[in-house]
Protein backbone atom coordinates (compact mmCIF):
# COMPACT_ATOMS: atom_id res chain seq x y z
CA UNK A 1 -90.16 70.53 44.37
CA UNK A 2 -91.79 67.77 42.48
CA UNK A 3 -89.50 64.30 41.63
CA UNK A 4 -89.54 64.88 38.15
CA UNK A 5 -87.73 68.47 38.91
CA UNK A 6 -85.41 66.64 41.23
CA UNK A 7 -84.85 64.07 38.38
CA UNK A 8 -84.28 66.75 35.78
CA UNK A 9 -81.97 68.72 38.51
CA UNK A 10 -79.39 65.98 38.59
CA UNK A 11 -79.27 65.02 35.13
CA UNK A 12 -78.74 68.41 34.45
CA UNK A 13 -75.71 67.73 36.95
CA UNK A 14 -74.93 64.89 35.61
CA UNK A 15 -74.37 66.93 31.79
CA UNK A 16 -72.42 69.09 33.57
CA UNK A 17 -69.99 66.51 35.13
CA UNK A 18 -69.98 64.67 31.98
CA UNK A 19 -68.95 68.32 30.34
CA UNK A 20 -66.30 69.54 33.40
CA UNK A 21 -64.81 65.77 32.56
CA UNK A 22 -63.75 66.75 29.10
CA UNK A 23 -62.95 70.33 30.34
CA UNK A 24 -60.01 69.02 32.35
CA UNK A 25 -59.26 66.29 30.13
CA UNK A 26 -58.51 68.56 26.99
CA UNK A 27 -59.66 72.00 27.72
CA UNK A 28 -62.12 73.70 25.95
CA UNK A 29 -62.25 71.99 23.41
CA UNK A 30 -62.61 68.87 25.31
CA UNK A 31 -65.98 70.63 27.04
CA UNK A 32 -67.20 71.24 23.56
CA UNK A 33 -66.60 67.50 22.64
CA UNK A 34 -67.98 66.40 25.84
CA UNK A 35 -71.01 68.30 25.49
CA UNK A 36 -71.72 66.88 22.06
CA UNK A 37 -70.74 63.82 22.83
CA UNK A 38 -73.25 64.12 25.75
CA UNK A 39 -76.26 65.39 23.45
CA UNK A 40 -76.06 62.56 21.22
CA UNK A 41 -75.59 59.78 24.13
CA UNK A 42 -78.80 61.26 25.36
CA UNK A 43 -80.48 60.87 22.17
CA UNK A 44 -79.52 57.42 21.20
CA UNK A 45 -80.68 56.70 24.49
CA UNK A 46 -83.88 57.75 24.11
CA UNK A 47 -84.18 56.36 20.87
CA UNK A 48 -83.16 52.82 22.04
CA UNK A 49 -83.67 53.01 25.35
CA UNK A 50 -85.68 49.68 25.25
CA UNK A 51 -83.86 47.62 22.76
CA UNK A 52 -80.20 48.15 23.61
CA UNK A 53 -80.59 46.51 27.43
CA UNK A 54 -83.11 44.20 26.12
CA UNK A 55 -80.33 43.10 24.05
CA UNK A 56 -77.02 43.04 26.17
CA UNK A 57 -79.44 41.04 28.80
CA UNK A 58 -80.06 38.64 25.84
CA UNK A 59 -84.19 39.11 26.65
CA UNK A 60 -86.29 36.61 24.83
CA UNK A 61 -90.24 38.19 24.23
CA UNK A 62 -92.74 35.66 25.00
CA UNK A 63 -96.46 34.77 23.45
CA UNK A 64 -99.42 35.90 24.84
CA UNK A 65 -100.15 32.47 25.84
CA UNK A 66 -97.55 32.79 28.71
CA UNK A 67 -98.23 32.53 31.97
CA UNK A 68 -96.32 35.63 32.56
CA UNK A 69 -97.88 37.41 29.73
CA UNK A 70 -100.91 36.78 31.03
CA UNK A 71 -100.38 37.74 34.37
CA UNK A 72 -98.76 41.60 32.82
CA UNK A 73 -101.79 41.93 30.54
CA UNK A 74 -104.27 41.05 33.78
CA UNK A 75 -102.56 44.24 35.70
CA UNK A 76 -102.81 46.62 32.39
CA UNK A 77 -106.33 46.03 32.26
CA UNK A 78 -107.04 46.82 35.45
CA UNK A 79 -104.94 50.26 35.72
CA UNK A 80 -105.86 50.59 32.15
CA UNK A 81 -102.58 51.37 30.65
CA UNK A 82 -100.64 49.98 26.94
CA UNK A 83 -100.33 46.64 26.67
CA UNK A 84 -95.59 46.67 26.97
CA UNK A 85 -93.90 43.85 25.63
CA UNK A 86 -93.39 40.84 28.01
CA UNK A 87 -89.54 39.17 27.83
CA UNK A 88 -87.79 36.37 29.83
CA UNK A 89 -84.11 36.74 30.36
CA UNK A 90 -82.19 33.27 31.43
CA UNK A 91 -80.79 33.79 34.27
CA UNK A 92 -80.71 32.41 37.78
CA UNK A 93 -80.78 35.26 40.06
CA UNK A 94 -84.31 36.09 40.72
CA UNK A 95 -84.78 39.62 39.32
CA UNK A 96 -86.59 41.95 37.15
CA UNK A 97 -86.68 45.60 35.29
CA UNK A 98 -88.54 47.52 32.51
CA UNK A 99 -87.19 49.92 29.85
CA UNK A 100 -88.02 51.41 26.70
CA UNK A 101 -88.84 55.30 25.58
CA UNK A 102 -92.63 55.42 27.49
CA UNK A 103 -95.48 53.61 28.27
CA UNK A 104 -96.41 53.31 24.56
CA UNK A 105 -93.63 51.72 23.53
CA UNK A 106 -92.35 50.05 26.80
CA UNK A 107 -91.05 46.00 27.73
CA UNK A 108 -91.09 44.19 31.34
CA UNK A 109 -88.53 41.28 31.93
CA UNK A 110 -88.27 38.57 34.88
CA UNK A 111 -85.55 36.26 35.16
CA UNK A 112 -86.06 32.73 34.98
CA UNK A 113 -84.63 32.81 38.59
CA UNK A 114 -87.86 34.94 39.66
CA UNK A 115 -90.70 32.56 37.87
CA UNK A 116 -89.06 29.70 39.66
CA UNK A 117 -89.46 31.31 43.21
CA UNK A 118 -92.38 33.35 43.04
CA UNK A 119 -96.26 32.36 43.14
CA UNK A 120 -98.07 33.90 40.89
CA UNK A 121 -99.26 36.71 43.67
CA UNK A 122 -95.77 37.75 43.93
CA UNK A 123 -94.86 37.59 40.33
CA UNK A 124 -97.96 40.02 40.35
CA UNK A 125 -96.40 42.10 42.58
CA UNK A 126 -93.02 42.00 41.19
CA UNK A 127 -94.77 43.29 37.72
CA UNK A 128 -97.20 45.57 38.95
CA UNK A 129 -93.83 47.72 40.15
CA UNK A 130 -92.72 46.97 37.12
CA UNK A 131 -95.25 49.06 35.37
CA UNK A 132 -95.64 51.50 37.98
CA UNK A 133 -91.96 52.38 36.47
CA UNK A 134 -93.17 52.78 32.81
CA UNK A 135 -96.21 54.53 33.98
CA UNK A 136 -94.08 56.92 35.53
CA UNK A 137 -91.79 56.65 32.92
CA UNK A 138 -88.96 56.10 34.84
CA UNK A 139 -87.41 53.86 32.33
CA UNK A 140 -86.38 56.81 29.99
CA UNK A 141 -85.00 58.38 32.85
CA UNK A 142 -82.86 55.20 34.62
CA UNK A 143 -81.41 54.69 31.00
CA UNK A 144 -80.45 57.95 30.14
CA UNK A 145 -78.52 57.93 33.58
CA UNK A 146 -76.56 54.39 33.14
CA UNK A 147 -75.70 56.11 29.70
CA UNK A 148 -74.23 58.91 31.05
CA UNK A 149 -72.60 56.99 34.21
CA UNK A 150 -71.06 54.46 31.64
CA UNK A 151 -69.76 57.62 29.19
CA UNK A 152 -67.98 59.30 32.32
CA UNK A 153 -66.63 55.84 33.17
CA UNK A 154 -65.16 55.54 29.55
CA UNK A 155 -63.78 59.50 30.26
CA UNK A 156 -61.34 58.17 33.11
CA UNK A 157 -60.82 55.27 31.28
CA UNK A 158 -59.34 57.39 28.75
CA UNK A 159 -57.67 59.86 30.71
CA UNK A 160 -55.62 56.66 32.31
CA UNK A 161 -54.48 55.30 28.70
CA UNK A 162 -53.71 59.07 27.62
CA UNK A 163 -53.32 61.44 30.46
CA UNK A 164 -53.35 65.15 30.32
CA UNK A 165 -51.90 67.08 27.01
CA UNK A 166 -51.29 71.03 26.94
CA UNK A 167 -54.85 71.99 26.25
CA UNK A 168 -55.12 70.75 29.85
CA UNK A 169 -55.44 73.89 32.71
CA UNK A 170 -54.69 71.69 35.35
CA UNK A 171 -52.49 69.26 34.24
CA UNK A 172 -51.95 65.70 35.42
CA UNK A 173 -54.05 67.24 38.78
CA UNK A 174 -57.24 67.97 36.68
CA UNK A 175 -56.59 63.81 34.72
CA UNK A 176 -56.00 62.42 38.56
CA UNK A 177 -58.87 64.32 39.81
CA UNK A 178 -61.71 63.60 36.58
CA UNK A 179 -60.29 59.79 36.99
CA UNK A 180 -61.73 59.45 40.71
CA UNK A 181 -64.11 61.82 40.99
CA UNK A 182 -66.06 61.83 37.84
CA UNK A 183 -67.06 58.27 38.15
CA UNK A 184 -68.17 58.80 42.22
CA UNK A 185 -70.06 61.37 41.25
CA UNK A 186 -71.61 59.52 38.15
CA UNK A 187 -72.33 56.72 40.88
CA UNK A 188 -73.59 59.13 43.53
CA UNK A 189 -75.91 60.75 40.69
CA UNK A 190 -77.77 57.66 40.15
CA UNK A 191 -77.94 56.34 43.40
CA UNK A 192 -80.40 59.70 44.50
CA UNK A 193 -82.12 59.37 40.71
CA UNK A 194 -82.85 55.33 41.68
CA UNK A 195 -83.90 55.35 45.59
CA UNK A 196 -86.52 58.18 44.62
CA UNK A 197 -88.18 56.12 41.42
CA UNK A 198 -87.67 53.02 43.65
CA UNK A 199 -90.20 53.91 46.48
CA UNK A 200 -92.64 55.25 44.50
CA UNK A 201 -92.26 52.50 41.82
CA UNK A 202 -93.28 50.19 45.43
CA UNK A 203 -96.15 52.64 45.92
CA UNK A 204 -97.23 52.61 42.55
CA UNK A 205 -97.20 48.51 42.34
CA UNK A 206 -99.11 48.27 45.32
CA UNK A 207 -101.57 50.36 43.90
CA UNK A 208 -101.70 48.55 40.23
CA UNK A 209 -101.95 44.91 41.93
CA UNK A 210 -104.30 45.88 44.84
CA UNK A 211 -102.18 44.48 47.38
CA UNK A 212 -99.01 45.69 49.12
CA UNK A 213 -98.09 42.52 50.48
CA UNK A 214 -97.56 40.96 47.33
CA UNK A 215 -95.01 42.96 46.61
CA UNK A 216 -93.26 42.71 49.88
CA UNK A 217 -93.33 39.00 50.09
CA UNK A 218 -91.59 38.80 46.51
CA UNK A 219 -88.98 41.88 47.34
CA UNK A 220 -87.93 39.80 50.41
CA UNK A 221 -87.41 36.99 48.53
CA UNK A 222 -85.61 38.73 45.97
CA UNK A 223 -83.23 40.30 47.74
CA UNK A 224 -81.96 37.05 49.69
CA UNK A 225 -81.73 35.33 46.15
CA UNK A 226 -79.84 37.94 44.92
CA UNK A 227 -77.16 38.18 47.78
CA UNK A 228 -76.40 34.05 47.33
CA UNK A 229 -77.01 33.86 43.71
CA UNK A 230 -74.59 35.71 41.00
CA UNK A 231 -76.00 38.45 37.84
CA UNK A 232 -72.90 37.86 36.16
CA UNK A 233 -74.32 39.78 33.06
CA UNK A 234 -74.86 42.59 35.55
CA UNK A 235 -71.72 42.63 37.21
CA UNK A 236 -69.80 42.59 33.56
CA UNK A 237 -72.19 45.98 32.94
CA UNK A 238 -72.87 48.09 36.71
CA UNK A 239 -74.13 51.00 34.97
CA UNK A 240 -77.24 48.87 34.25
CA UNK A 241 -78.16 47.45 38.25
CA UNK A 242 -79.82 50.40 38.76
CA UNK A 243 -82.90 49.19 36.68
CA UNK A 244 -83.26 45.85 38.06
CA UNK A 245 -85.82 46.01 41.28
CA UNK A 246 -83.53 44.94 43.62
CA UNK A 247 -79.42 45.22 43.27
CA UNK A 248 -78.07 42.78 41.32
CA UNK A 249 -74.74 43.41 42.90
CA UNK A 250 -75.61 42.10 46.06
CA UNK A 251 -73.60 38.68 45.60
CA UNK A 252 -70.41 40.55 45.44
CA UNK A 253 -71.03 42.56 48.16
CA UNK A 254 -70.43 46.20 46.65
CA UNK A 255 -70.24 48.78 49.29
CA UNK A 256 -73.95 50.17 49.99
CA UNK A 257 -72.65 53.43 50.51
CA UNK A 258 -73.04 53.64 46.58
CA UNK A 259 -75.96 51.51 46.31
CA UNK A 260 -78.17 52.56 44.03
CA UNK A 261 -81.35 51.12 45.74
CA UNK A 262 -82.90 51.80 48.86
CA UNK A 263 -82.38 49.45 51.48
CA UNK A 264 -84.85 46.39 51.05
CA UNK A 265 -85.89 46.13 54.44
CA UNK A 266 -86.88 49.73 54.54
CA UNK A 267 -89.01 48.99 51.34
CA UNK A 268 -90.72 46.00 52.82
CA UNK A 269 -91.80 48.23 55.96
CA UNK A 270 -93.42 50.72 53.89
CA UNK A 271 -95.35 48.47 51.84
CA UNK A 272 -96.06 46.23 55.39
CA UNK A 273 -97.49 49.59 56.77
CA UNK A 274 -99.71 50.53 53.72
CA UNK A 275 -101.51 46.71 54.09
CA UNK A 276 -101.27 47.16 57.78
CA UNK A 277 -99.30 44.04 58.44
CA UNK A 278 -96.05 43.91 60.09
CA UNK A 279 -94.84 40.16 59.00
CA UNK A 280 -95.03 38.12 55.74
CA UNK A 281 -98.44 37.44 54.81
CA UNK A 282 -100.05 34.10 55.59
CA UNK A 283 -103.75 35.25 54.35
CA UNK A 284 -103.71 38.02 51.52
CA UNK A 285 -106.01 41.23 52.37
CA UNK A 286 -105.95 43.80 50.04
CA UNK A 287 -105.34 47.38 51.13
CA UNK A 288 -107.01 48.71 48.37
CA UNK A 289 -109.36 47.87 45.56
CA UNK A 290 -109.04 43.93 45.20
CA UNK A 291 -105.98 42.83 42.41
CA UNK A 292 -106.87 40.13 39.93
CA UNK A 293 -105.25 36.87 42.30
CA UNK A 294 -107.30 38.05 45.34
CA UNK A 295 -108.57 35.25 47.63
CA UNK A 296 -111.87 36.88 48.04
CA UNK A 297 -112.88 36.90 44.64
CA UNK A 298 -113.21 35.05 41.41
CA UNK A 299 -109.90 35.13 38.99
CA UNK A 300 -110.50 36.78 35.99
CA UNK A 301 -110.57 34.75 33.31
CA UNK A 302 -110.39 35.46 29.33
CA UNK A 303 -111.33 33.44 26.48
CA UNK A 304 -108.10 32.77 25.25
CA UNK A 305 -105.80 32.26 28.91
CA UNK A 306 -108.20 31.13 31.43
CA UNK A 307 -106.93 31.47 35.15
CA UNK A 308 -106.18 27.61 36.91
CA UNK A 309 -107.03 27.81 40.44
CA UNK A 310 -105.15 25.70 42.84
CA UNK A 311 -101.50 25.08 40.63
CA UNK A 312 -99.66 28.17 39.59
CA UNK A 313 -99.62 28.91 35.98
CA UNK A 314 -96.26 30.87 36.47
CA UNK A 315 -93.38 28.13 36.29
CA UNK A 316 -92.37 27.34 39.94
CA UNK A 317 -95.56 28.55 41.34
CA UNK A 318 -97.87 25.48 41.67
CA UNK A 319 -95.88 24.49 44.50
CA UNK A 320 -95.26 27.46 46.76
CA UNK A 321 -99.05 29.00 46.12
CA UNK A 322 -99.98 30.23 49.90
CA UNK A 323 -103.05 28.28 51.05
């Protein structure tokens, strides 16, 4: 079975859920609702599956004279895919995500948090799974399922304000039953959709940027800043952490039981073992064909955003570059 059937499998499940929610809540007529309600969720997601979190998150797109810009456009080139729009978002925690409908139409994002710890070989790496995402278009997929999670959360919200009514079969059991499982499940559903897109997303990076260590550098990094430093955007709006690359939830310390990200350490092994490394790297080798920041060759360089050797050109980097 292939991970897109998986995927499709539990969204599928997901639907259902969504539709057994509105089934207990008010009957049949409550599945009906439920399943149109569903059908157009799923459609407006699609639709504006890039602006909508782009939005909440406040994302501001930058020029393609940014450092980060450049860095994104660097990585297309090289795994020749569609240029995506490049955002910021302010925000301490170091973190990042993509979204929108496909790779045609898709957007990256880094916290300010994340260009202010990184180098720009990490940054690299952080992007390159980035776009292993939209090249896999996972970022349809992880918004359709924080759509749905969020619309069976609003379903127990509403059977708590309003309860059960006679078109209910199971009365106040089926209302106390949709209220605690329906949003477990919802959670449960995305945690399986997330860990799978997650590792191959870190497979997929490692590939685009040319070096697996890049990536597990920055993902250790990442998820200390995110356990000391709070997403308070994020923790106003869970049903969106699963897009971010590593849990933005961390500072709060949610219960990883429901975690809808693999464990980082576990991440970091697998890309250690694909460089063949087992520790933070001092010297950068590349695995594979050589990414554009390798230390064995000459930096790309284009007319209009020529590559500075020795000080970063990512904000934050010129400092912490390895040697």
């Amino acid at each position: 079975m292939t991970s897109y059937l998986k995927t499709a499998i539990l969204l599928a499940a997901l639907t259902a859920i969504f539709m057994g929610t509105g089934f207990l809540l008010a009957g049949e007529g409550g599945m009906l609702i439920a399943l149109a309600l569903a059908a157009a969720m799923n459609l407006f997601a699609w639709w504006n599956s890039g602006s909508t979190v782009l939005r909440y998150y406040k994302a501001q797109e930058v020029a393609p004279n940014n450092s980060l810009h450049r860095i994104v456009s660097e990585l297309v080139a090289r795994d020749g895919m569609p240029m995506p729009k490049v955002y910021v978002i302010e925000n301490p925690q170091p973190n990042a995500f993509a979204t929108g409908r496909g790779p045609e139409n898709a957007s990256v994002a880094a916290t300010t948090g994340l260009l202010q710890l990184m180098n720009e070989r990490e940054v690299a790496g952080v992007m390159a799974h980035e776009l292993a995402h939209v090249k896999n278009r996972d970022t349809l997929i992880m918004t359709v399922t924080a759509t749905l999670a969020g619309a069976l959360s609003m379903l127990a919200n509403f059977a708590l304000f309003f309860g059960a009514n006679r078109n209910n079969p199971l009365g106040i059991v089926g209302v106390l039953a949709m209220m605690i499982l329906a949003p477990m499940a919802a959670m449960l559903v995305q945690m399986a959709i997330s860990r799978t897109r997650e590792y191959e997303a870190d497979a997929g990076g490692a590939q685009i940027c040319g070096n697996p260590d890049w990536l597990a550098d920055a993902l250790e990094k990442l998820e200390a800043g995110a356990q000391r430093i709070d997403n308070q955007a994020a923790e106003n709006n869970p049903a969106t952490a699963h897009m971010f690359i590593v849990n933005p939830l961390h500072a709060n310390k949610r219960d990883k039981l429901f975690s809808t990200h693999p464990n980082t350490a576990n991440r970091v092994a697998r890309l250690r073992e694909m460089s063949g490394n087992s520790g933070p790297s001092s010297v950068v080798t590349p695995a594979g064909p050589q990414g554009p920041w390798s230390p064995h060759k000459s930096p790309p360089r284009s007319p209009r955003n020529p590559v500075r050797r020795g000080r970063g050109s990512v904000p934050g980097a010129g400092s912490r570059r390895r040697r």
